[in-house]
C-alpha atoms as a PDB file:
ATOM      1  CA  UNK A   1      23.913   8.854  -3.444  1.00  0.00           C
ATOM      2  CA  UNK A   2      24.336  11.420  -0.523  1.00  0.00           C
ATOM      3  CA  UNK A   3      21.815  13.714  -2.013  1.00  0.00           C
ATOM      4  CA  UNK A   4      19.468  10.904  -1.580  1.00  0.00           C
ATOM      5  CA  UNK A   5      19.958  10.269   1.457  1.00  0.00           C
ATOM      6  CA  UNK A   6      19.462  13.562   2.582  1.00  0.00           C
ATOM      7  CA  UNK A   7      16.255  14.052   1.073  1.00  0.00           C
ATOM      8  CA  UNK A   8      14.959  10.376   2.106  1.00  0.00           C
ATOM      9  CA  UNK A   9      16.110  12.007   5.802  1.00  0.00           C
ATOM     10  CA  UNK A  10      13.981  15.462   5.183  1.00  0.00           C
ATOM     11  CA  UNK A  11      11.289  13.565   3.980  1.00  0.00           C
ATOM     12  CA  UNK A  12      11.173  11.129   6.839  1.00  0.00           C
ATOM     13  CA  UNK A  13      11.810  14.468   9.245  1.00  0.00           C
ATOM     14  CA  UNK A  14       8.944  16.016   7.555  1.00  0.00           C
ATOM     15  CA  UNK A  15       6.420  13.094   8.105  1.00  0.00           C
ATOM     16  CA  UNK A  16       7.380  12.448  11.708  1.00  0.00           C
ATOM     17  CA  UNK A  17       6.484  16.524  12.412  1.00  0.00           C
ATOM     18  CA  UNK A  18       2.593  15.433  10.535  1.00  0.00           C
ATOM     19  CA  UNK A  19       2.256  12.747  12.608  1.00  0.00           C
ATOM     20  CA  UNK A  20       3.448  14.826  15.974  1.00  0.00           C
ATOM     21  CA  UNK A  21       0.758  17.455  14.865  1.00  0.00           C
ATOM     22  CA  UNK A  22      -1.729  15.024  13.472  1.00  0.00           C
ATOM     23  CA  UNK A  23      -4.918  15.317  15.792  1.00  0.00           C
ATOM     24  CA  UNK A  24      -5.747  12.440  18.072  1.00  0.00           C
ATOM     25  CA  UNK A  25      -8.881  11.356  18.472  1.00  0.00           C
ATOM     26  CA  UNK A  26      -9.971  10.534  22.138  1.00  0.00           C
ATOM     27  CA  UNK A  27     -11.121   6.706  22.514  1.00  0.00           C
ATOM     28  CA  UNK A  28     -14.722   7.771  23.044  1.00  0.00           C
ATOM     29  CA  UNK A  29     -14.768   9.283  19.376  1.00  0.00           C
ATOM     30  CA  UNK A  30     -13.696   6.060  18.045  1.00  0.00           C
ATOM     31  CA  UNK A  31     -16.006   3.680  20.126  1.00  0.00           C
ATOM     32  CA  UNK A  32     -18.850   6.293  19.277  1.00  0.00           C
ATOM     33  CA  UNK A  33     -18.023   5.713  15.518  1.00  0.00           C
ATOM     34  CA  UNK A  34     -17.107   1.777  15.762  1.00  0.00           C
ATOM     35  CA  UNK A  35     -20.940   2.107  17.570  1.00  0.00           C
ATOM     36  CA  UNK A  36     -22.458   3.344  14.972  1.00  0.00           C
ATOM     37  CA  UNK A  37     -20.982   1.690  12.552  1.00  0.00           C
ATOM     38  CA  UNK A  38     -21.654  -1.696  13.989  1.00  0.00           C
ATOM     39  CA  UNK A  39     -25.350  -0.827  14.497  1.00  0.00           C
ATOM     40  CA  UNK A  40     -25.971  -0.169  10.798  1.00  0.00           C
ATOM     41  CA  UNK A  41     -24.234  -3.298   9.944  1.00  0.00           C
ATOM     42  CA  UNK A  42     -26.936  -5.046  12.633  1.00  0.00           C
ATOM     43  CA  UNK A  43     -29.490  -3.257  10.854  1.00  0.00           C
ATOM     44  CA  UNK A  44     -28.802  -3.985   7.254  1.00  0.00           C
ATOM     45  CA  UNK A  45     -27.726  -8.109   8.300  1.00  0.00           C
ATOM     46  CA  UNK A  46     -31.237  -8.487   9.979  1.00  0.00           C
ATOM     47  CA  UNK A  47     -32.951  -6.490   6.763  1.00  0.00           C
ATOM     48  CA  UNK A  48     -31.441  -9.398   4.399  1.00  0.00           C
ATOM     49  CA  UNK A  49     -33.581 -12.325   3.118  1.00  0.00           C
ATOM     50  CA  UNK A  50     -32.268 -15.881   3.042  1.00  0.00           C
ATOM     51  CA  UNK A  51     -31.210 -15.406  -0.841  1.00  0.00           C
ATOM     52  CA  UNK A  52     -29.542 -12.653  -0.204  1.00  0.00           C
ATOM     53  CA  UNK A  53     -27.509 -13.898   1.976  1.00  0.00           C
ATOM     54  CA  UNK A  54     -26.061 -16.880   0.121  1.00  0.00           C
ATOM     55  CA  UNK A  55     -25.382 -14.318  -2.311  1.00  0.00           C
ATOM     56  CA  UNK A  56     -23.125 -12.535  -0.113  1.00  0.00           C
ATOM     57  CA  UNK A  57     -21.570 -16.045   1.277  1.00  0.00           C
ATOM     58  CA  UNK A  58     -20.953 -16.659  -2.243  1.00  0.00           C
ATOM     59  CA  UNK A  59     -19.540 -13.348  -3.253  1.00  0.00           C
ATOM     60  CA  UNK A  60     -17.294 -14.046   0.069  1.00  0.00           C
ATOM     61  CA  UNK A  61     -15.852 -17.064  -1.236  1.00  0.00           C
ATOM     62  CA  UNK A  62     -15.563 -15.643  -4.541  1.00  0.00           C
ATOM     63  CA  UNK A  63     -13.676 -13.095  -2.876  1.00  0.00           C
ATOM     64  CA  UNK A  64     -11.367 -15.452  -0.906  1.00  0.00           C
ATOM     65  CA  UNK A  65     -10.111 -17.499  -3.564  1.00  0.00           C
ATOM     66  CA  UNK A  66      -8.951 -14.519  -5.700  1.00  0.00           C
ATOM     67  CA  UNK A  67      -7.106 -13.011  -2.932  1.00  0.00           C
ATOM     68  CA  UNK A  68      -5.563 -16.095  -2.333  1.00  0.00           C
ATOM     69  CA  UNK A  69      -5.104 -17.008  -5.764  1.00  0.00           C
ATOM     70  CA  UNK A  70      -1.790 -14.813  -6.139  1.00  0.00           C
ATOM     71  CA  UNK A  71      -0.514 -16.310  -2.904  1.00  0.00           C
ATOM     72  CA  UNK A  72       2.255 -18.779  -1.989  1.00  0.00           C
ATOM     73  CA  UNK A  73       0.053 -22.030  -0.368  1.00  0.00           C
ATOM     74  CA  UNK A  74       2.108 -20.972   3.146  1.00  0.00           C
ATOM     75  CA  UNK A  75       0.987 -18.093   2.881  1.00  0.00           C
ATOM     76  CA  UNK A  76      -3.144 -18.417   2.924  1.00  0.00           C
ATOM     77  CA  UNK A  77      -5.195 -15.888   4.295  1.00  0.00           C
ATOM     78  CA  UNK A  78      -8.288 -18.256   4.161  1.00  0.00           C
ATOM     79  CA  UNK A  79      -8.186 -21.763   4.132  1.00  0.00           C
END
């Protein structure tokens, strides 16, 4: 059981001295790409015709029941 320990240590050593040499990006970086992003998600929503997007509202609540299928009814993510 020590042995494990001691490797569960070196591992958790090991990932704290990635994350201290992980580079950071600067804020502008992100908001640059959170821009960009956001601006072709503008673009494609005002590209989509009226069918297509009750399609996607469907898919969406297809998509919320399943996740919340598996989950305790306290624990909803979408009501």
């Amino acid at each position: 059981m020590l042995a494990k320990e001691q490797v569960r240590e070196t591992a958790n050593e090991l990932f704290r001295l990635h994350l201290k040499n992980y580079p950071l990006w600067d804020n502008s970086s992100r908001i640059n790409l959170a821009q960009k992003f956001l601006e072709k998600r503008r673009n494609r929503l005002a590209q989509m015709t009226v069918s297509e997007m009750q399609e996607a509202e469907v898919a969406f609540d297809r998509f919320k029941v399943s996740i919340d299928s598996d989950r305790a009814v306290d624990a909803k993510l979408y009501l």
